[in-house]
N, C-alpha and C. Protein backbone atom coordinates (compact mmCIF):
# COMPACT_ATOMS: atom_id res chain seq x y z
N UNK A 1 15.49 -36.07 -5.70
CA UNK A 1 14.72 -35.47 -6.78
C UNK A 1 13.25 -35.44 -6.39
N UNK A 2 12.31 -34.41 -6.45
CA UNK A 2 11.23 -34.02 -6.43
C UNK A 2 10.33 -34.77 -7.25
N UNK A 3 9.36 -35.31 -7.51
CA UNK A 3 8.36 -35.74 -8.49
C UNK A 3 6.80 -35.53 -8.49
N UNK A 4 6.24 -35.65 -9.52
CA UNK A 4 4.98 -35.12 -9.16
C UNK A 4 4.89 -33.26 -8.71
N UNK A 5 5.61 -32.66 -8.13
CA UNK A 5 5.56 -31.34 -7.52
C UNK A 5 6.38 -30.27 -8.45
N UNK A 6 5.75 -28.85 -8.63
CA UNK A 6 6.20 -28.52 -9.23
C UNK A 6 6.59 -26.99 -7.98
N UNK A 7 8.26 -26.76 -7.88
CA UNK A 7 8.77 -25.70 -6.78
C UNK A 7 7.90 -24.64 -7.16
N UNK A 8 7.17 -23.72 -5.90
CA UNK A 8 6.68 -22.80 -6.13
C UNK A 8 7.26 -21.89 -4.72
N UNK A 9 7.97 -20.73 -5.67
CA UNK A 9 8.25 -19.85 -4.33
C UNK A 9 7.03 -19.32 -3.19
N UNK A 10 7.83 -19.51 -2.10
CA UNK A 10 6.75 -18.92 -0.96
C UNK A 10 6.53 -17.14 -1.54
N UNK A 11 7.09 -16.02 -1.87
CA UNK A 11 6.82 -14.78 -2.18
C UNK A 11 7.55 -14.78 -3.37
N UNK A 12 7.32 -13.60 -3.75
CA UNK A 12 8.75 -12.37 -5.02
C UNK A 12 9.45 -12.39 -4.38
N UNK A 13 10.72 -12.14 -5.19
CA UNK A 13 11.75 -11.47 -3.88
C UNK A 13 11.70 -10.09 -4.08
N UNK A 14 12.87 -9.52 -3.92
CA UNK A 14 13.08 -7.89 -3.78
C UNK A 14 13.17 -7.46 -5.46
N UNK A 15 14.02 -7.88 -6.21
CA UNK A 15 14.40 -7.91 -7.74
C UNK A 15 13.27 -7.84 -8.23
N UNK A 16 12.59 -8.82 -7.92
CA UNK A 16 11.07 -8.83 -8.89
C UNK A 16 10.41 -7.99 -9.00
N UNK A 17 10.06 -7.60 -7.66
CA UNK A 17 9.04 -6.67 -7.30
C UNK A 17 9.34 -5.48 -8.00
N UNK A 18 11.05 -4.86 -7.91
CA UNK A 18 11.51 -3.77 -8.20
C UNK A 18 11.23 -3.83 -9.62
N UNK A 19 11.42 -4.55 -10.53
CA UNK A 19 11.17 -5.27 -11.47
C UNK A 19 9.88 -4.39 -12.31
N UNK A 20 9.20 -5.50 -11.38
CA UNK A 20 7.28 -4.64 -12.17
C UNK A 20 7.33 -3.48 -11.52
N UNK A 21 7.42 -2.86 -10.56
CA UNK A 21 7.61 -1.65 -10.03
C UNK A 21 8.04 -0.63 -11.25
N UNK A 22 9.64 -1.05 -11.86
CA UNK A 22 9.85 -0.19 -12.78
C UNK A 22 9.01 -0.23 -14.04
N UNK A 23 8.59 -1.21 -14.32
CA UNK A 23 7.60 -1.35 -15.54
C UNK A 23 5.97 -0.48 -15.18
N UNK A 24 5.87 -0.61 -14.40
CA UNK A 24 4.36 -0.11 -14.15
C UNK A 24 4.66 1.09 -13.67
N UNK A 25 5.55 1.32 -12.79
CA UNK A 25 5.51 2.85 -12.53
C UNK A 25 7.17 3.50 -12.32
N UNK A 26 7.32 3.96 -13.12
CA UNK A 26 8.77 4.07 -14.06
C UNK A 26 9.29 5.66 -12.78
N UNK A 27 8.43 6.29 -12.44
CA UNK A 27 8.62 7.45 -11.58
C UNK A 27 8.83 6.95 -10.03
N UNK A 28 8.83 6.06 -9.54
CA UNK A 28 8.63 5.29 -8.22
C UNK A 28 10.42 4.69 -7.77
N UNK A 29 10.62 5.46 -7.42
CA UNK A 29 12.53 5.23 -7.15
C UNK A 29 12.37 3.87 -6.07
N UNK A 30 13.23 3.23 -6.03
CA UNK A 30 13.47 2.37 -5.17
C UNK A 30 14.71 1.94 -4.35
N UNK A 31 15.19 1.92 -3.01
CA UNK A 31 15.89 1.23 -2.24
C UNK A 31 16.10 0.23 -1.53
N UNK A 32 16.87 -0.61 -1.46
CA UNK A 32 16.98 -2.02 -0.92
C UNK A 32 18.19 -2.38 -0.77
N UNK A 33 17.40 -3.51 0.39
CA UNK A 33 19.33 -3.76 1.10
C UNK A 33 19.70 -5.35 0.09
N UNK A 34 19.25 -5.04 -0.86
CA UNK A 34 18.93 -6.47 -1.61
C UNK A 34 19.02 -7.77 -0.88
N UNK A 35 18.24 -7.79 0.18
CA UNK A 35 17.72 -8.68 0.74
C UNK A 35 16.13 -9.36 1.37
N UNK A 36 15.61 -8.66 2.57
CA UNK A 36 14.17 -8.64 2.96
C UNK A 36 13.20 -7.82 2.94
N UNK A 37 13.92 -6.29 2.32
CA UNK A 37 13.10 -5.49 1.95
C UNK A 37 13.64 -4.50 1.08
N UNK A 38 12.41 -3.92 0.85
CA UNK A 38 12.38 -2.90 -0.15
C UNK A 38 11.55 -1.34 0.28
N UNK A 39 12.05 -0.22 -0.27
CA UNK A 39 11.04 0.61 0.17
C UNK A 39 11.26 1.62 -1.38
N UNK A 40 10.04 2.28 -1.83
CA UNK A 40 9.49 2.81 -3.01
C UNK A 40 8.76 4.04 -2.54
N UNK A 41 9.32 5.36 -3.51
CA UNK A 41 8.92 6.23 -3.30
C UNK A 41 8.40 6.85 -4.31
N UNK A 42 7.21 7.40 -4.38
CA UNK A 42 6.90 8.16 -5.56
C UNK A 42 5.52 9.00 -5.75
N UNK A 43 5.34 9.22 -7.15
CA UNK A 43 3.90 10.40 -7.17
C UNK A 43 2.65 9.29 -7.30
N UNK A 44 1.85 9.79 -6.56
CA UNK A 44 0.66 8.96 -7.18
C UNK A 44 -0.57 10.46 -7.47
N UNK A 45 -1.43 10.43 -8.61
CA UNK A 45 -2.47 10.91 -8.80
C UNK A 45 -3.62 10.41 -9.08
N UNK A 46 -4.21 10.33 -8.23
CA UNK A 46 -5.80 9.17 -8.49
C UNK A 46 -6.79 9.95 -9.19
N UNK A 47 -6.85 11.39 -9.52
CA UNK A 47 -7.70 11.77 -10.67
C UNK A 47 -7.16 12.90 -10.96
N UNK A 48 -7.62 13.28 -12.23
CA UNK A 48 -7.00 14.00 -13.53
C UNK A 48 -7.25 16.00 -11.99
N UNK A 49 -7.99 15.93 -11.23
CA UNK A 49 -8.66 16.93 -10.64
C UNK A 49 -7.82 16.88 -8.77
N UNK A 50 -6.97 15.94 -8.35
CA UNK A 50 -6.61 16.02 -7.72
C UNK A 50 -4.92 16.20 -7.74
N UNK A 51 -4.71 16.71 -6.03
CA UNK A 51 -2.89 16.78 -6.03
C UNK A 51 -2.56 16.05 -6.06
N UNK A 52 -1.06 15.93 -6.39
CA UNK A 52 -0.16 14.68 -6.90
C UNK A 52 0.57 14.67 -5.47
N UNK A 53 0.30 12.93 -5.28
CA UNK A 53 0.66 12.85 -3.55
C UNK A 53 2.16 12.26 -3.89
N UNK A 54 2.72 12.10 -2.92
CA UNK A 54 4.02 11.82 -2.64
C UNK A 54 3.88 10.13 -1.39
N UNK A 55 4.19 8.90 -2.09
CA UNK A 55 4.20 7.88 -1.28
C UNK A 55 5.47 7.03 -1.37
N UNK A 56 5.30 6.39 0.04
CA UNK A 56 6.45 5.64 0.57
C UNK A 56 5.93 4.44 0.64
N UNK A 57 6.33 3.13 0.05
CA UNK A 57 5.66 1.95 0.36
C UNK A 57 7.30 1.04 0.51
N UNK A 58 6.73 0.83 2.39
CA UNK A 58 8.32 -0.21 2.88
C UNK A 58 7.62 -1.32 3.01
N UNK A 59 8.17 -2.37 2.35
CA UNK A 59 7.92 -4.04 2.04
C UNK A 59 8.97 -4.94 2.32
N UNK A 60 8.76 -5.57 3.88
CA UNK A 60 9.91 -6.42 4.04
C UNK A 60 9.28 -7.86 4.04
N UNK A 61 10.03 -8.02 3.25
CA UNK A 61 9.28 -9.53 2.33
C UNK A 61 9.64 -10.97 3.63
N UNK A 62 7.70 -11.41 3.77
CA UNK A 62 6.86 -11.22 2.44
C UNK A 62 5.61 -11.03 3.44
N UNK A 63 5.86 -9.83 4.25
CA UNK A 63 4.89 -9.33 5.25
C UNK A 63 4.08 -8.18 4.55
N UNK A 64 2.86 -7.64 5.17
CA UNK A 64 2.07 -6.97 5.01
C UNK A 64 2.85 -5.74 4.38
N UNK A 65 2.65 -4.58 3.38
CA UNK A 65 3.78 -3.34 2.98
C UNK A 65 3.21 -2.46 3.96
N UNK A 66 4.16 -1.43 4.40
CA UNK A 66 3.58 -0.16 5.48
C UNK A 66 3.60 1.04 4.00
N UNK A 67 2.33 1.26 4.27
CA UNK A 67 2.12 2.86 3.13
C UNK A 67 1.92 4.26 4.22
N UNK A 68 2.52 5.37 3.41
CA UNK A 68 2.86 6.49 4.39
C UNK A 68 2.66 7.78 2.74
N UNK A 69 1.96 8.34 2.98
CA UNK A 69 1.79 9.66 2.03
C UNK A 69 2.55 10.79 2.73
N UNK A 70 4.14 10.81 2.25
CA UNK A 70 4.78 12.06 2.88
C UNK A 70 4.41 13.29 2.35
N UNK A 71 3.78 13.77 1.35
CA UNK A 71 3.44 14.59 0.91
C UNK A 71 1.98 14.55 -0.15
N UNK A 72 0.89 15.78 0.32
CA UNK A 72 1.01 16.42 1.31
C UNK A 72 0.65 15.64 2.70
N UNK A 73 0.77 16.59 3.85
CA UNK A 73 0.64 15.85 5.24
C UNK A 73 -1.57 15.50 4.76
N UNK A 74 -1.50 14.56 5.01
CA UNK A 74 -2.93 14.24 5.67
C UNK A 74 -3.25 14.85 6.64
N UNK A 75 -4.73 14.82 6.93
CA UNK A 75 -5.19 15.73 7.79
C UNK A 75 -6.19 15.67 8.13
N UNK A 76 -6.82 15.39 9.30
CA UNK A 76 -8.48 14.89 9.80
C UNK A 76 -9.29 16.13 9.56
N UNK A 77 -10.56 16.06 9.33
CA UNK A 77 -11.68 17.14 8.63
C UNK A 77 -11.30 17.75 10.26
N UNK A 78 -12.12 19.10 10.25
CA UNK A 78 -12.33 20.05 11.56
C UNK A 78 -13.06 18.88 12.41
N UNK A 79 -14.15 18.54 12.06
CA UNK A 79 -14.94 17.84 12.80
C UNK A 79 -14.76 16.04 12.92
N UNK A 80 -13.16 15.90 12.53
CA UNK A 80 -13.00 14.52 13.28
C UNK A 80 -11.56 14.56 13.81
N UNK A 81 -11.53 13.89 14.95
CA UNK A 81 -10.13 13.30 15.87
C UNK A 81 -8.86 12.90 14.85
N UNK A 82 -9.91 12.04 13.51
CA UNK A 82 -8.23 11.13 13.24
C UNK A 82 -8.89 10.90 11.19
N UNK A 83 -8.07 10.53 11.01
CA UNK A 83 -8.37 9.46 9.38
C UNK A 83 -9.15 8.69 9.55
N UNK A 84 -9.90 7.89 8.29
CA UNK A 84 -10.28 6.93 8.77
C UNK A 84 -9.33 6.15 8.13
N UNK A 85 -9.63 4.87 8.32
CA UNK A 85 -8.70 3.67 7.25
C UNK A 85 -7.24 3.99 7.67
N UNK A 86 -6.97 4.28 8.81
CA UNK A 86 -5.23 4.50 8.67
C UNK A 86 -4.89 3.56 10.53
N UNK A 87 -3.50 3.46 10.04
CA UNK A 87 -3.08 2.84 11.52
C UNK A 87 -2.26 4.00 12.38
N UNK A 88 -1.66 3.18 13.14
CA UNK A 88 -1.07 4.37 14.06
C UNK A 88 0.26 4.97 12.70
N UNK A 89 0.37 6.45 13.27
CA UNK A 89 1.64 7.21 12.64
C UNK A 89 1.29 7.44 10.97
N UNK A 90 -0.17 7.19 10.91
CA UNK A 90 -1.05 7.97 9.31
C UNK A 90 -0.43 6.81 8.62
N UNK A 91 -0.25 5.55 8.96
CA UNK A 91 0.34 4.27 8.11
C UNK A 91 -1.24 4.08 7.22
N UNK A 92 -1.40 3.97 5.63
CA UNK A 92 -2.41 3.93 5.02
C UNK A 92 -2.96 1.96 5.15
N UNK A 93 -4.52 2.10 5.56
CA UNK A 93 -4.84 0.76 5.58
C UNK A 93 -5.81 0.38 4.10
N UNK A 94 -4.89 -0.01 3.47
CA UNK A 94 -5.23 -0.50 2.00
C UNK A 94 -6.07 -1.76 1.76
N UNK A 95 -5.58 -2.18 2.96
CA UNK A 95 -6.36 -3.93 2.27
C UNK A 95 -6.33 -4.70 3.82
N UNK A 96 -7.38 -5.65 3.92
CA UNK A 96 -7.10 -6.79 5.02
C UNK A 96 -5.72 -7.32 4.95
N UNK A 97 -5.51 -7.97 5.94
CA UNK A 97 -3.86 -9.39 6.32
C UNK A 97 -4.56 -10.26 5.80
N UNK A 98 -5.59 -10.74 5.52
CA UNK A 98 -5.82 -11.97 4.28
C UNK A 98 -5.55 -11.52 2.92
N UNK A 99 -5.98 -10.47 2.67
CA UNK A 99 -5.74 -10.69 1.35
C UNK A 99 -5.00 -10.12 0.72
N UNK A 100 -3.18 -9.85 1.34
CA UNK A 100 -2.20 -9.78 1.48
C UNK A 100 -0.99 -11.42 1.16
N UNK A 101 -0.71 -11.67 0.00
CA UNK A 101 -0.02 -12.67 -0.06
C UNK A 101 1.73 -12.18 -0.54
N UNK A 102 2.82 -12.61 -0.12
CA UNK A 102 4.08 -12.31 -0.41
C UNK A 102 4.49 -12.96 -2.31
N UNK A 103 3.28 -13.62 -2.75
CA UNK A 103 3.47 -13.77 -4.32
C UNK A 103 2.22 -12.69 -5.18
N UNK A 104 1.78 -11.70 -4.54
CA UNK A 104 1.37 -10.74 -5.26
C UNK A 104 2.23 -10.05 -5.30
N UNK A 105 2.10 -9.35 -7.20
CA UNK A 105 2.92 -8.12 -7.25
C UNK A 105 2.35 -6.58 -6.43
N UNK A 106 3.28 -5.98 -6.15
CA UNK A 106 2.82 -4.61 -5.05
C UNK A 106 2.54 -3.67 -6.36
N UNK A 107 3.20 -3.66 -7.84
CA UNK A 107 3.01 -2.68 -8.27
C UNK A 107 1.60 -2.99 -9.40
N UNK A 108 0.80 -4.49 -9.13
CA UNK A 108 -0.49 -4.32 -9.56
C UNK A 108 -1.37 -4.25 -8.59
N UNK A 109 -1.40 -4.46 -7.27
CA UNK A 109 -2.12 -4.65 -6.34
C UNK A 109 -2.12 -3.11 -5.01
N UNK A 110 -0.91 -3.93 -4.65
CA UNK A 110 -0.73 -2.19 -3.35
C UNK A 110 -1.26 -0.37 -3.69
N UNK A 111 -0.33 -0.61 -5.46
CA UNK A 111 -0.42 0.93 -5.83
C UNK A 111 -1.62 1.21 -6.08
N UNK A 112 -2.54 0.26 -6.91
CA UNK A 112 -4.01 0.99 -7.66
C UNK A 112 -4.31 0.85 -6.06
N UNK A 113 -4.72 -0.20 -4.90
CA UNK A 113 -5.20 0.37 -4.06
C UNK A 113 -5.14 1.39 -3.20
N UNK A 114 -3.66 2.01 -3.41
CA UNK A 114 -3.18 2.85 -2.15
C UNK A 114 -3.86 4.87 -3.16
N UNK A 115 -4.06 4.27 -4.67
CA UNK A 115 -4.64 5.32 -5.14
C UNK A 115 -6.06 5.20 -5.10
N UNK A 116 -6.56 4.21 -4.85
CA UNK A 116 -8.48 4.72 -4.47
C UNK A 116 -8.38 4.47 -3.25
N UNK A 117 -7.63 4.09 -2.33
CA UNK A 117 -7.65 5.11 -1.15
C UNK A 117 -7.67 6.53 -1.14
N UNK A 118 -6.41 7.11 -2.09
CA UNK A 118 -6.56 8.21 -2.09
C UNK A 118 -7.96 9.18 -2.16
N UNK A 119 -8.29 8.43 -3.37
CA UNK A 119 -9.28 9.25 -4.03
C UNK A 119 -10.43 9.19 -3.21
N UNK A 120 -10.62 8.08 -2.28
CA UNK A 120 -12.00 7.84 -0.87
C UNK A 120 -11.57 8.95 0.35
N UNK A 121 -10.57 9.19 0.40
CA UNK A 121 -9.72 10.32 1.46
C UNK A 121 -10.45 11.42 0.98
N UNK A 122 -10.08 11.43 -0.21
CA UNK A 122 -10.53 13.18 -0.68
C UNK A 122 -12.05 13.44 -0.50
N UNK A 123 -12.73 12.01 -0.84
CA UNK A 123 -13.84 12.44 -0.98
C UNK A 123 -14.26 12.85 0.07
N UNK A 124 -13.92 11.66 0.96
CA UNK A 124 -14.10 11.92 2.62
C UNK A 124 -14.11 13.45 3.17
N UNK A 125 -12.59 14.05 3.03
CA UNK A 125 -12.39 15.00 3.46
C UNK A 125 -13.41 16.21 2.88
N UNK A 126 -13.71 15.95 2.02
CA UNK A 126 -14.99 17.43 1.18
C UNK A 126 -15.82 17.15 1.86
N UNK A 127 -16.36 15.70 1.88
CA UNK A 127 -17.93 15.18 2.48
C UNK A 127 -17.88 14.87 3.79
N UNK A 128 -17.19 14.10 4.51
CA UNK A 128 -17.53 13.93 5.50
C UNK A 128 -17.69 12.40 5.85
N UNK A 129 -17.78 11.63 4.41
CA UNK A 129 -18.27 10.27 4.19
C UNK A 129 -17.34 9.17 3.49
N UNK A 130 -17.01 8.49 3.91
CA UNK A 130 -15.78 7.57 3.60
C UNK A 130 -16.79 6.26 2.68
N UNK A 131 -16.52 6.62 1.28
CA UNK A 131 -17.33 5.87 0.98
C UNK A 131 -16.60 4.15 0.05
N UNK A 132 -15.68 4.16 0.47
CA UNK A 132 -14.51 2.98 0.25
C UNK A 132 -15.31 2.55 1.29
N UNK A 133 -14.83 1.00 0.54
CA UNK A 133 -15.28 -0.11 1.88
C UNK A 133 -14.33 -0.45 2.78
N UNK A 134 -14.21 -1.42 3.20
CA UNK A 134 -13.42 -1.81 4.39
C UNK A 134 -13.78 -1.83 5.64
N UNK A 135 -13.34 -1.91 6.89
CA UNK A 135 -13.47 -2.43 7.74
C UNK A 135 -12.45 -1.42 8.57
N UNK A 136 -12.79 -1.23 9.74
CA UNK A 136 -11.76 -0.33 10.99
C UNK A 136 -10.27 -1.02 10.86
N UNK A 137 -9.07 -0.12 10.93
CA UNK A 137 -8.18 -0.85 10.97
C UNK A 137 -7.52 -1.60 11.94
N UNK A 138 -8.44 -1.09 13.03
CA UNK A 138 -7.90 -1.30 14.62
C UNK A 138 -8.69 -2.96 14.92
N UNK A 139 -9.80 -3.51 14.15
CA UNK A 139 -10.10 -4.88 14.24
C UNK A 139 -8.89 -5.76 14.11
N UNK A 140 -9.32 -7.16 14.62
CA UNK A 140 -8.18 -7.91 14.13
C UNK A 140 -7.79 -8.97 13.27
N UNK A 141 -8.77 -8.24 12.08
CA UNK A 141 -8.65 -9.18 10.88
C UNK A 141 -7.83 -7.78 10.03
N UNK A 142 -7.51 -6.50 10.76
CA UNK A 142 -5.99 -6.15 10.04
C UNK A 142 -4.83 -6.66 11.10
N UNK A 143 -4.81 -7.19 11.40
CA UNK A 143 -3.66 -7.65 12.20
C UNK A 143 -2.60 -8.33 10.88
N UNK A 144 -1.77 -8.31 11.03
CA UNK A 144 -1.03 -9.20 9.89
C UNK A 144 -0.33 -10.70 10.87
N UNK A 145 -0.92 -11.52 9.36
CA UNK A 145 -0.81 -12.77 9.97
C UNK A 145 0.64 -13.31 9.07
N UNK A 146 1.50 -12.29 8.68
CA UNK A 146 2.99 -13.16 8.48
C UNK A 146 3.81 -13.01 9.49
C-alpha cells in the first residue's frame, strides 16, 4: 500500500483526449488503435475573414503531436524558399519540446495554438513578416525530449 502519495498518471491516455476533443471540437473525427496513439482530423478557422483549413493532428502518447494542414496546401511567399515555423514535410511547429507535457489536454492547448499559427501564416504570407513568436524549428530546444 502506497502512503503519503497520491497516483498521478504519467499522460491522458487515448479515451481522454478523444474525450475533450469531442467536447471542444465536436467536428474533429478521430482514429485510434486504442492504444499509443491517436490521430484527429478536422476544420479549423482562426478568423471570421479567413479559409477554413483542413488539419491532421497524430499523437502517439505521450510524445510531442505531429500537425499537418492537408488542406489548403501551404505555400512559401514568391520571395521565400520554405515556411517559417514548420519542420521537415510542412509538419506545423506549434510550441517548444518543453512545453509539451503528455498530461496536457491537445484539445485546449495544441488546437488554439495550431489556430494562431494559422492566423501568423496568413499574416506572414500577405506581409512578409511572421509576427508569432517562437524560435526556428530546426534549433534544439524543438527537438522532442520524450
Amino acid at each position: 500500500m502506497v502512503t503519503g502519495k497520491r497516483f498521478r498518471p504519467q499522460h491522458l491516455t487515448g479515451p481522454q483526449q478523444i474525450l475533450h476533443m469531442q467536447a471542444k471540437f465536436p467536428n474533429f473525427r478521430a482514429a485510434s488503435n486504442r492504444g499509443k496513439w491517436v490521430q484527429w482530423t478536422g476544420p479549423l478557422k482562426p478568423t471570421a475573414i479567413s479559409v477554413t483549413y483542413t488539419v491532421q493532428i497524430t499523437y502517439e502518447m505521450p510524445n510531442r503531436p505531429e500537425i499537418r494542414v492537408l488542406s489548403p496546401e501551404l505555400k512559401p511567399r514568391l520571395d521565400c524558399d520554405r515556411i517559417p515555423h514548420v519542420f521537415s514535410e510542412n509538419k506545423l511547429c506549434v510550441h517548444q519540446a518543453h512545453e509539451w507535457s503528455g498530461r496536457k489536454i491537445l484539445a485546449m492547448t495544441i488546437v488554439p495554438w495550431i489556430s494562431a499559427w494559422l492566423y501568423f501564416y496568413e499574416i506572414w504570407y500577405a506581409t512578409g513578416l511572421w509576427l508569432g513568436e517562437g524560435t526556428h524549428p530546426d534549433l534544439p530546444q524543438h527537438r522532442s525530449v520524450a
